[in-house]
Structure formats: structure tokens, C-alpha cells
PDB file of N, CA and C in Angstrom:
ATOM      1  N   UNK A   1     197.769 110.136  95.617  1.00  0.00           N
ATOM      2  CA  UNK A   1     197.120 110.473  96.862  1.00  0.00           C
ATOM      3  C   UNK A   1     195.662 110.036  96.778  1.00  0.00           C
ATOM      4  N   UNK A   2     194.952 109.478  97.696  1.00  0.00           N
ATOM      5  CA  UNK A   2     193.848 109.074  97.827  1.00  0.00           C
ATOM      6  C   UNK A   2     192.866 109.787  98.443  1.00  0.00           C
ATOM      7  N   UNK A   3     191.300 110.289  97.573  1.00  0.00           N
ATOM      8  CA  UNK A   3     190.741 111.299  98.375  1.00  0.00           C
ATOM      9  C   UNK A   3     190.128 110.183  99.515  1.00  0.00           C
ATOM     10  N   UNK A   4     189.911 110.746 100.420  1.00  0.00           N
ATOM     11  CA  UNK A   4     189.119 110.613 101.344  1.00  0.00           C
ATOM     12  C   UNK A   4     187.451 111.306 101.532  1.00  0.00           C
ATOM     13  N   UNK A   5     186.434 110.629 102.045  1.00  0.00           N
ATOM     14  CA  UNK A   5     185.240 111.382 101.757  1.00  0.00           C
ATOM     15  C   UNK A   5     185.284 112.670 102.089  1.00  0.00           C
ATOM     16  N   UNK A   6     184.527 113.173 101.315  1.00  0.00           N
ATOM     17  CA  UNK A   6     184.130 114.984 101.052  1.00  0.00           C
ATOM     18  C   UNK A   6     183.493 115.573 102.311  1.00  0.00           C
ATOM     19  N   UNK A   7     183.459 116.830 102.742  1.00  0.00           N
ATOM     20  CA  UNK A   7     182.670 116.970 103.565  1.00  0.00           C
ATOM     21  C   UNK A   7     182.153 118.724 103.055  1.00  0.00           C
ATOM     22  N   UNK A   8     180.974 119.119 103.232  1.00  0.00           N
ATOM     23  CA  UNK A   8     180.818 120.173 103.093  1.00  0.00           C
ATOM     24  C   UNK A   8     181.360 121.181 103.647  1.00  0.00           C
ATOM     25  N   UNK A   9     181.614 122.833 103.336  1.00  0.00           N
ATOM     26  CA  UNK A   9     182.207 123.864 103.648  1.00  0.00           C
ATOM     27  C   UNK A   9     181.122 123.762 104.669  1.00  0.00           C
ATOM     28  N   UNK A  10     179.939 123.951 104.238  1.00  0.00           N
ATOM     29  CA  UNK A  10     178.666 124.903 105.424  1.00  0.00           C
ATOM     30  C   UNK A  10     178.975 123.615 106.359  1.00  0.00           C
ATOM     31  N   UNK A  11     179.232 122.314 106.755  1.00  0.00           N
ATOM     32  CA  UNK A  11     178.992 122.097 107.673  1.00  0.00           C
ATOM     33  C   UNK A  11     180.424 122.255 108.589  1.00  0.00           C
ATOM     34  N   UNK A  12     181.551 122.246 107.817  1.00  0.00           N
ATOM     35  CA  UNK A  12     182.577 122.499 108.894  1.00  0.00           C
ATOM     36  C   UNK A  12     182.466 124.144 109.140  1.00  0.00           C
ATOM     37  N   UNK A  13     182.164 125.021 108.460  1.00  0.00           N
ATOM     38  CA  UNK A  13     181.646 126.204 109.191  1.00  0.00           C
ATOM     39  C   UNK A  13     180.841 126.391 110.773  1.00  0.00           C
ATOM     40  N   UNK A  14     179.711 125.329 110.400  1.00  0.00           N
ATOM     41  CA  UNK A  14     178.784 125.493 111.396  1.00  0.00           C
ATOM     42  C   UNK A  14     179.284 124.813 112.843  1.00  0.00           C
ATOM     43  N   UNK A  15     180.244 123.743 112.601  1.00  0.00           N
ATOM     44  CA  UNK A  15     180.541 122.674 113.656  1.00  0.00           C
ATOM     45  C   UNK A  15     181.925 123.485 114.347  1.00  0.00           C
ATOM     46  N   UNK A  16     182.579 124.496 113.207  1.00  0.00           N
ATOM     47  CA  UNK A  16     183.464 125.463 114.183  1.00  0.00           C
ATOM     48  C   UNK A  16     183.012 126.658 115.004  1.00  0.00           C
ATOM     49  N   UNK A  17     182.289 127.102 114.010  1.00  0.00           N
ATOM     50  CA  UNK A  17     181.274 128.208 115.051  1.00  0.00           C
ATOM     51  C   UNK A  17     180.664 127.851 116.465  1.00  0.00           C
ATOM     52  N   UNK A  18     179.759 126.522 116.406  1.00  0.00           N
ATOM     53  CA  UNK A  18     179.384 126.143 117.395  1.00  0.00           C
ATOM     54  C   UNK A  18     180.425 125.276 118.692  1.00  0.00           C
ATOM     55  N   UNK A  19     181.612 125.050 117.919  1.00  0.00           N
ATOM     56  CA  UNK A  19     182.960 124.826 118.911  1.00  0.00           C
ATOM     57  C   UNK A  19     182.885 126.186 119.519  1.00  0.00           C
ATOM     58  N   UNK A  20     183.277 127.178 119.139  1.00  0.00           N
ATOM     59  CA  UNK A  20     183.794 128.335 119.426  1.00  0.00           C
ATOM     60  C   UNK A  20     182.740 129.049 120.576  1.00  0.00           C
ATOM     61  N   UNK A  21     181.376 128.711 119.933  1.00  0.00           N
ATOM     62  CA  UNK A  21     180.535 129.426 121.451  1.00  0.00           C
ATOM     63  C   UNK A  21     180.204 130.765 120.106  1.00  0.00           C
ATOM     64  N   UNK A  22     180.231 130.691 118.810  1.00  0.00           N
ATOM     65  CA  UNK A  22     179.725 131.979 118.088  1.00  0.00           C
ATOM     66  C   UNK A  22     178.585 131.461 117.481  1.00  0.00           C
ATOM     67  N   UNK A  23     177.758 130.459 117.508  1.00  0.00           N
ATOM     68  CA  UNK A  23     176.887 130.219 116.830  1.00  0.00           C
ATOM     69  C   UNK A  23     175.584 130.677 117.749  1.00  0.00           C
ATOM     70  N   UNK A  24     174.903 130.787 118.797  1.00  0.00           N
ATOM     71  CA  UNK A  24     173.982 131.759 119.295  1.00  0.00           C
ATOM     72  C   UNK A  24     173.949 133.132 118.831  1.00  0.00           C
ATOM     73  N   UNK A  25     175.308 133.422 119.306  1.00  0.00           N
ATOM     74  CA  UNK A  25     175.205 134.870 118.828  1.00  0.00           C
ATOM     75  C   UNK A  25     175.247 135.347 117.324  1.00  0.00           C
ATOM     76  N   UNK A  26     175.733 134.706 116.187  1.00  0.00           N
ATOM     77  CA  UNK A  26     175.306 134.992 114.965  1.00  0.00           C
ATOM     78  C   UNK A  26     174.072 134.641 114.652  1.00  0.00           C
ATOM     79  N   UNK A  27     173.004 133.201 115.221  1.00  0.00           N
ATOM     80  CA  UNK A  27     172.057 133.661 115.289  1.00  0.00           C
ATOM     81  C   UNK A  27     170.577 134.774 115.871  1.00  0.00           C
ATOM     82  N   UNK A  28     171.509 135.350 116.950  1.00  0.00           N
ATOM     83  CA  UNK A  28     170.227 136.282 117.589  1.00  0.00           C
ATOM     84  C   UNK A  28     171.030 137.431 116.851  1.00  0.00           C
ATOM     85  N   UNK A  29     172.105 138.062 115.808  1.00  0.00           N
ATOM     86  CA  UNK A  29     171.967 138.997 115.034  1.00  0.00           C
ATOM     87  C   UNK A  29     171.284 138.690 114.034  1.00  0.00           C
ATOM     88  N   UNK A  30     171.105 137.505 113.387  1.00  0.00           N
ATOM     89  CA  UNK A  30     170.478 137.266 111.962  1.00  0.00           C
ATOM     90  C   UNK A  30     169.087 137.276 112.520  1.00  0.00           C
ATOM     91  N   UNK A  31     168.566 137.164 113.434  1.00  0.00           N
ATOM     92  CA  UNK A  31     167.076 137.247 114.357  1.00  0.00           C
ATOM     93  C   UNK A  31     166.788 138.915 114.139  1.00  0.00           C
ATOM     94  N   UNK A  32     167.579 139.817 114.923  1.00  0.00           N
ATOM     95  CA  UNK A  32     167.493 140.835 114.997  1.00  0.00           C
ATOM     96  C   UNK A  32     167.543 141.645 113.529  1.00  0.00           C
ATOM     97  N   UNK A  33     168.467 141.268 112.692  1.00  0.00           N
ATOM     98  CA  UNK A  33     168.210 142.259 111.471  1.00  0.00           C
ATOM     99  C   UNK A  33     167.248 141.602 110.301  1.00  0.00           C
ATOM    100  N   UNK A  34     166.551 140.522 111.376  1.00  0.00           N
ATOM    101  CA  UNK A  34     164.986 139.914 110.096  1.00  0.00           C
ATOM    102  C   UNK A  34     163.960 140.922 110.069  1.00  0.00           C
ATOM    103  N   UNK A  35     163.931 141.283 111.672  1.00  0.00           N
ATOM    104  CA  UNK A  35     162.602 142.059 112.272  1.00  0.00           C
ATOM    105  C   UNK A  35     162.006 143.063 111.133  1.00  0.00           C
ATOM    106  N   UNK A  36     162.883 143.745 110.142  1.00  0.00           N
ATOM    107  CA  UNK A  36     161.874 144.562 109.267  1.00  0.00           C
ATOM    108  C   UNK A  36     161.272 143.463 108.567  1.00  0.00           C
ATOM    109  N   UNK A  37     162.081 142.139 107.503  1.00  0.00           N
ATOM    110  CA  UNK A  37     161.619 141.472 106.743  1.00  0.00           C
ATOM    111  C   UNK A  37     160.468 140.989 107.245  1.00  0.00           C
ATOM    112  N   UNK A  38     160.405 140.687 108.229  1.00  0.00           N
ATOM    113  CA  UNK A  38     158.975 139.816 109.168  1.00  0.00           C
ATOM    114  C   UNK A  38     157.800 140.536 109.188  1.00  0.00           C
ATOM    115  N   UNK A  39     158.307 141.905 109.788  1.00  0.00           N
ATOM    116  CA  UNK A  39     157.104 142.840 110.393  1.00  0.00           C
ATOM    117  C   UNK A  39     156.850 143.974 109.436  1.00  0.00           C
ATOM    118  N   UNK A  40     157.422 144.389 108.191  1.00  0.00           N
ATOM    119  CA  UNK A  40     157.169 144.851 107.141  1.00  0.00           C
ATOM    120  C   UNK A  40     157.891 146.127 107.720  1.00  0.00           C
ATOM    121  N   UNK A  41     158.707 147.190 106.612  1.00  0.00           N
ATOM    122  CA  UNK A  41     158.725 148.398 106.812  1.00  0.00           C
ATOM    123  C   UNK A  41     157.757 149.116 107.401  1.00  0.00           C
ATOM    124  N   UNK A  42     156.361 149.094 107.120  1.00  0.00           N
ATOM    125  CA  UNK A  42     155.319 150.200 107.816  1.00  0.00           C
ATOM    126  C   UNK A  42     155.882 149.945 109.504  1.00  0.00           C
ATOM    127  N   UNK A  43     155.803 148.825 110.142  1.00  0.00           N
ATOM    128  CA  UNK A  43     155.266 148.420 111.461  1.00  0.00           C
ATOM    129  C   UNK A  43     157.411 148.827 111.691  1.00  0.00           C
ATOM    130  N   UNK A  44     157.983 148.507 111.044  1.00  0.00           N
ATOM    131  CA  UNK A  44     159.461 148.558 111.378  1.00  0.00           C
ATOM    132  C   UNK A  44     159.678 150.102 111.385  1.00  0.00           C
ATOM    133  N   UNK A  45     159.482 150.893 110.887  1.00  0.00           N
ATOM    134  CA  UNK A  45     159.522 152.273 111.649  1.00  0.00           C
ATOM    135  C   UNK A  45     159.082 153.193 112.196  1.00  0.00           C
ATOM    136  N   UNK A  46     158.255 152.145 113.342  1.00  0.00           N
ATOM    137  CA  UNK A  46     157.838 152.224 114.737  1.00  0.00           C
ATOM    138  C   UNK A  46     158.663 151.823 115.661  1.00  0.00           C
ATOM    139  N   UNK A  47     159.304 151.134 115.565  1.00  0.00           N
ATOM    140  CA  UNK A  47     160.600 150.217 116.512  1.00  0.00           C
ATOM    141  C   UNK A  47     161.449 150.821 116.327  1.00  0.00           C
ATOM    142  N   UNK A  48     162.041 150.601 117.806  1.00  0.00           N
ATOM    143  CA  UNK A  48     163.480 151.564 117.997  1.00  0.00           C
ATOM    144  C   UNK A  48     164.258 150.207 119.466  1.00  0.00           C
ATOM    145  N   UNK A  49     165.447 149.649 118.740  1.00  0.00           N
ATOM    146  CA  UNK A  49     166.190 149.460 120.321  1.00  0.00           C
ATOM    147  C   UNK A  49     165.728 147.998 120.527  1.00  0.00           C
ATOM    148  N   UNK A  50     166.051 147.369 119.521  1.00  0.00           N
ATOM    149  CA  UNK A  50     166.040 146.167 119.074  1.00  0.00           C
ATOM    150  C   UNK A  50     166.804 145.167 119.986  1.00  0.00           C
ATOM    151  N   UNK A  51     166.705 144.662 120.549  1.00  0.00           N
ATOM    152  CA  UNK A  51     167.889 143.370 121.174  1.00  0.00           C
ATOM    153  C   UNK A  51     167.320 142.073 122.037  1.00  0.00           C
ATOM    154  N   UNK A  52     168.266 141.060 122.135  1.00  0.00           N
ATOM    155  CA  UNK A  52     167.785 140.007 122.563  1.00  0.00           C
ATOM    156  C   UNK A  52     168.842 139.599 124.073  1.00  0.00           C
ATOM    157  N   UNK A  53     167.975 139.324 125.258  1.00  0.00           N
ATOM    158  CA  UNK A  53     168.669 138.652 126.038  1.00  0.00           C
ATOM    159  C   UNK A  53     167.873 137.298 126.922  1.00  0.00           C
ATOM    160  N   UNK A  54     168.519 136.685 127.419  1.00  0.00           N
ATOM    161  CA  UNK A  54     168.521 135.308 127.459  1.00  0.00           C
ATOM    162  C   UNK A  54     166.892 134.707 127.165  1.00  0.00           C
ATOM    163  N   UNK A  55     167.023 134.793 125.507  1.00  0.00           N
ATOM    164  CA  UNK A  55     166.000 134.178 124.516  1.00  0.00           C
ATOM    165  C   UNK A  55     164.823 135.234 124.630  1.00  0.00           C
ATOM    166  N   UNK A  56     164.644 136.025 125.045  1.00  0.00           N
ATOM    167  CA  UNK A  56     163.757 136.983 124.870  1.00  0.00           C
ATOM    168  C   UNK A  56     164.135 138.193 124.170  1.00  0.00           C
ATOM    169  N   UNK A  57     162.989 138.320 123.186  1.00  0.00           N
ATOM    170  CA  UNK A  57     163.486 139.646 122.013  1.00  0.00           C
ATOM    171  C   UNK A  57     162.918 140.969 122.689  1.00  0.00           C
ATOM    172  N   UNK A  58     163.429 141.688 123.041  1.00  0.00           N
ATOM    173  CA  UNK A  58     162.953 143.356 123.434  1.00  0.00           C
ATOM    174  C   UNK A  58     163.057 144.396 122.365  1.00  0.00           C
ATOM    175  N   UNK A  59     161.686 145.122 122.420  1.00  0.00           N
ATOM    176  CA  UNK A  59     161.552 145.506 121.131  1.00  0.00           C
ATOM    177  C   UNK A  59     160.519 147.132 121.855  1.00  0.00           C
ATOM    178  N   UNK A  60     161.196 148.251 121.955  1.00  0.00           N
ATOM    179  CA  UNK A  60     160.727 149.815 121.922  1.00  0.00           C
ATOM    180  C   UNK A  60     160.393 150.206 120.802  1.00  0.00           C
ATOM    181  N   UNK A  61     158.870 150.604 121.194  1.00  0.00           N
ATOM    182  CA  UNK A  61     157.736 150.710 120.132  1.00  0.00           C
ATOM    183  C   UNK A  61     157.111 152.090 120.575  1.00  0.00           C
ATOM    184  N   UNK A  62     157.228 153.111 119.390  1.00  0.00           N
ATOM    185  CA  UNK A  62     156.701 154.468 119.646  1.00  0.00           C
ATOM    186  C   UNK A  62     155.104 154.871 119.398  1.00  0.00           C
ATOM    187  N   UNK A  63     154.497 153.875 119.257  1.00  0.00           N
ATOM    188  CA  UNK A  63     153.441 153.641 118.993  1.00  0.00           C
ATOM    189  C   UNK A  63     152.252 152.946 120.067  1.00  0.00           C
ATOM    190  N   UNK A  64     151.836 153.410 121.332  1.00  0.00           N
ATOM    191  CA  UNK A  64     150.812 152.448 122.066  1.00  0.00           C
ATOM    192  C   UNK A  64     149.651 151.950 121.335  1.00  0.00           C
ATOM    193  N   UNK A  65     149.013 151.974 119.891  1.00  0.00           N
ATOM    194  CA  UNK A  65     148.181 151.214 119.522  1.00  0.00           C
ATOM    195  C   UNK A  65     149.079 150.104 118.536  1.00  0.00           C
ATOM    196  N   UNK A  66     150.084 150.171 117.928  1.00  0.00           N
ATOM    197  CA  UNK A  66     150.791 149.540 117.048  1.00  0.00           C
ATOM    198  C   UNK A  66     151.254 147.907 118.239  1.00  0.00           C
ATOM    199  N   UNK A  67     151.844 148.729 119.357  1.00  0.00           N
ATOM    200  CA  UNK A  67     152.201 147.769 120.764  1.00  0.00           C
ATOM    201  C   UNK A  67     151.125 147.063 120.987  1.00  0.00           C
ATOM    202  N   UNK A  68     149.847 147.461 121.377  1.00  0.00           N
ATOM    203  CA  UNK A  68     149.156 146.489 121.414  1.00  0.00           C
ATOM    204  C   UNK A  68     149.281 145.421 120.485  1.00  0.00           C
ATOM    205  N   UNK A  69     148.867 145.908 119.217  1.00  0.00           N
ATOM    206  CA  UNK A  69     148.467 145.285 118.100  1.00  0.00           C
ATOM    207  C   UNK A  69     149.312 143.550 117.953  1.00  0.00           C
ATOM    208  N   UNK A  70     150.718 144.347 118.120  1.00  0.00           N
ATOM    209  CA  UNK A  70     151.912 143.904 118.448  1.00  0.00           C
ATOM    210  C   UNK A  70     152.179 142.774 119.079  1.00  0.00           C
ATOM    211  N   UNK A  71     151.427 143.269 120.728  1.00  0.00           N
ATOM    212  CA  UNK A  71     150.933 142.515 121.622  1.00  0.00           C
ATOM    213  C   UNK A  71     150.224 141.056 121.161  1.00  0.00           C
ATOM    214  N   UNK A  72     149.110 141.002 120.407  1.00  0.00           N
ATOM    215  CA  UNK A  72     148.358 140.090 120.143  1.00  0.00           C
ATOM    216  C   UNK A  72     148.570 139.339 119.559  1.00  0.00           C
ATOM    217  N   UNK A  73     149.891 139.769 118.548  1.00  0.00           N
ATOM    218  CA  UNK A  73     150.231 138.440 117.406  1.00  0.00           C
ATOM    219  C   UNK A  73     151.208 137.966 118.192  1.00  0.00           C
ATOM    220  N   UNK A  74     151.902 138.205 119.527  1.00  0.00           N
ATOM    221  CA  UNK A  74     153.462 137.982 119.700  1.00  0.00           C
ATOM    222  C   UNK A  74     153.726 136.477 119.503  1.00  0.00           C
ATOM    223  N   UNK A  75     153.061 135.426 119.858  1.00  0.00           N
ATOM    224  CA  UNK A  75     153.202 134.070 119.379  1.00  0.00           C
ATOM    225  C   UNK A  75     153.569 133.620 118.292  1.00  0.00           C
ATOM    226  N   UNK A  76     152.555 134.253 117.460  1.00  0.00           N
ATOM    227  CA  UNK A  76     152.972 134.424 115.484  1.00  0.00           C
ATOM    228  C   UNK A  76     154.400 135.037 115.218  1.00  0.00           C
ATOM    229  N   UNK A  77     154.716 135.555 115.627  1.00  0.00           N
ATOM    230  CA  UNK A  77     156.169 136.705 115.539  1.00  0.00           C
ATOM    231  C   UNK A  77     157.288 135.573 115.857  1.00  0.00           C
ATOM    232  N   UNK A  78     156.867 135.422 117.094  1.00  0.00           N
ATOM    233  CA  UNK A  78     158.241 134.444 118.214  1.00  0.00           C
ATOM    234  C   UNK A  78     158.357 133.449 116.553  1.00  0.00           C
ATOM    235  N   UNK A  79     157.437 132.577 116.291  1.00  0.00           N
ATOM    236  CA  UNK A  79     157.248 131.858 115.774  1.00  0.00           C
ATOM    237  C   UNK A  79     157.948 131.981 113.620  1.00  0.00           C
ATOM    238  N   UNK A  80     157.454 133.206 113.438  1.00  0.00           N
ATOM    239  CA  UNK A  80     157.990 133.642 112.393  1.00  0.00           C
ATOM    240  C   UNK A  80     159.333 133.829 112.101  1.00  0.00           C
ATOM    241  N   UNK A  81     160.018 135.315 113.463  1.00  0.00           N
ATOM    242  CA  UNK A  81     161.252 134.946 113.584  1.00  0.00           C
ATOM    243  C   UNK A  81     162.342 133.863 113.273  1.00  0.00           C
ATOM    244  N   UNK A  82     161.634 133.285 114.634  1.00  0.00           N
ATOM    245  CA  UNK A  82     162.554 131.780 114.693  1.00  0.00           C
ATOM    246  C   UNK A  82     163.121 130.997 113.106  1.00  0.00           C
ATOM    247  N   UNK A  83     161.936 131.104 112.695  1.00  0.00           N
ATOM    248  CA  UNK A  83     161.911 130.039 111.484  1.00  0.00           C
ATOM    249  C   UNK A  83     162.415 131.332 110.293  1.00  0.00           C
ATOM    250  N   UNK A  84     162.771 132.265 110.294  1.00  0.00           N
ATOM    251  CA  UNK A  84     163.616 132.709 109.759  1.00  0.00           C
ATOM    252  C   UNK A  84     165.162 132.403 109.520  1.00  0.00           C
ATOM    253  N   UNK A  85     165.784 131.911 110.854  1.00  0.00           N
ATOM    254  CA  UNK A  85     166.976 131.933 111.161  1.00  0.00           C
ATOM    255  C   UNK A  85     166.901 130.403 111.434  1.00  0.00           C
ATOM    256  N   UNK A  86     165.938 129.547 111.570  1.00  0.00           N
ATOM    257  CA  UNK A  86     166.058 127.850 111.472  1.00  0.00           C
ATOM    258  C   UNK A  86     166.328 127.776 112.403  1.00  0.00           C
ATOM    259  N   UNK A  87     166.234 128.320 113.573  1.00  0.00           N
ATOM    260  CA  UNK A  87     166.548 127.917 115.120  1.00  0.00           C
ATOM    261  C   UNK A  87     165.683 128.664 115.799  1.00  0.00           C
ATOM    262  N   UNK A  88     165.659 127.621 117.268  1.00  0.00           N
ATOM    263  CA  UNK A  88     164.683 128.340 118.093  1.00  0.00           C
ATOM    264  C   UNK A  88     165.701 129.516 119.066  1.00  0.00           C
ATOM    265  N   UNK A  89     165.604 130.522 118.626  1.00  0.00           N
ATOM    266  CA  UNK A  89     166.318 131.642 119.469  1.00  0.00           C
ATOM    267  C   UNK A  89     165.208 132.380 120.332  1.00  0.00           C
ATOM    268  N   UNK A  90     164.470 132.519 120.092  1.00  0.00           N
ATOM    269  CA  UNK A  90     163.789 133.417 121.526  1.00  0.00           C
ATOM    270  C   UNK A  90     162.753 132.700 121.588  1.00  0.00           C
ATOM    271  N   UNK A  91     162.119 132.824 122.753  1.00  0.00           N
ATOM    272  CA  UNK A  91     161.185 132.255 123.073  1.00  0.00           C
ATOM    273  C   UNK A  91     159.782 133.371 123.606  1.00  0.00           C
ATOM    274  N   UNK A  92     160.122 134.218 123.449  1.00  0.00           N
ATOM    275  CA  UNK A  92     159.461 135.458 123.790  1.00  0.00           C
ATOM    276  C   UNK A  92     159.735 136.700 123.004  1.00  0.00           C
ATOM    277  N   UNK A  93     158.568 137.786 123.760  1.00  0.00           N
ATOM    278  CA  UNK A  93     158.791 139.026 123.332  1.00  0.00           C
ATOM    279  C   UNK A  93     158.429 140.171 123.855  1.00  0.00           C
ATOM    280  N   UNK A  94     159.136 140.591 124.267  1.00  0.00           N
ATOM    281  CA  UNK A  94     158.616 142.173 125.228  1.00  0.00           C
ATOM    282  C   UNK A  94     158.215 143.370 124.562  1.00  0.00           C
ATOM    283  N   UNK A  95     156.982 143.946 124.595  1.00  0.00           N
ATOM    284  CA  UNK A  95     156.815 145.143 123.986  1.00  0.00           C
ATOM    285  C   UNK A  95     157.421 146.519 124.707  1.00  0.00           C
ATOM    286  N   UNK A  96     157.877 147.207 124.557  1.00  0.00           N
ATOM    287  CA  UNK A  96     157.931 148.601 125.511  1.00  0.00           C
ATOM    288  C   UNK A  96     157.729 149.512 125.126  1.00  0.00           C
TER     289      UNK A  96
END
């Protein structure tokens, strides 16, 4: 029997996922359970009610000076996120 060229596991993973319509959504969970790694435990249990809809991350914050704070880096964040998960998944961020 004659091999034929090789192909990687991770990429026929990724090229079925993204057939399937599951590759957004495994990335805006791997987005969503970065948020402590990014924003550190201190600032992560302030947040409550985590989720993303169409590319915008919403994020309930028990804290109105932390929210601001919050507020000011959100570019840095969008930006951090993203490049966590190697894709551009949100493009925003709502404080509440």
C-alpha cells in the first residue's frame, strides 16, 4: 500500500469544526473562560455574567470604580483577549 501525503490531526480538526458551523462558538467559550487569565483573579472577582453576542463581550461588574477603570483599557482587553484565542472574536466590550 502506498502512503499518500500526511496531513495533520489539528488541521483536519479545525477544517471539520469550521464545516460544521462549531468553530465561532468554541472560540467565544475559549474567549470567555480566558477573562480571569487576562484580567487577573483580583479584577476577576468583580465580574459576574460573562457572555458574548454578535462579537461583543458583556461583562457585569460589581464594582463602579473597577468599571471605569475597566472602561479605559477596553481596547487593550478587546485586543488581549483576541490574541489569546488567535482570532478576532469580539470586537468590543460592554461594561455593566
Amino acid at each position: 500500500m502506498k502512503r499518500t501525503r500526511a496531513v495533520l490531526i489539528g488541521d483536519i480538526v479545525r477544517r471539520y469544526l469550521r464545516e460544521e458551523g462549531l468553530e465561532t462558538p468554541l472560540n467565544e467559550y475559549r474567549l470567555v473562560h480566558s477573562w480571569e487569565e487576562t484580567v487577573g483573579r483580583g479584577v476577576a472577582a468583580y465580574t459576574r455574567n460573562i457572555y458574548i453576542r454578535n462579537q461583543v463581550l458583556y461583562v457585569h461588574v460589581v464594582s463602579p470604580a473597577l468599571r471605569q477603570n475597566l472602561q479605559m483599557c477596553r481596547e487593550q482587553l478587546v485586543n488581549r483577549l483576541n490574541q489569546n484565542v488567535g482570532a478576532q472574536i469580539i470586537v468590543d466590550i460592554v461594561f455593566h
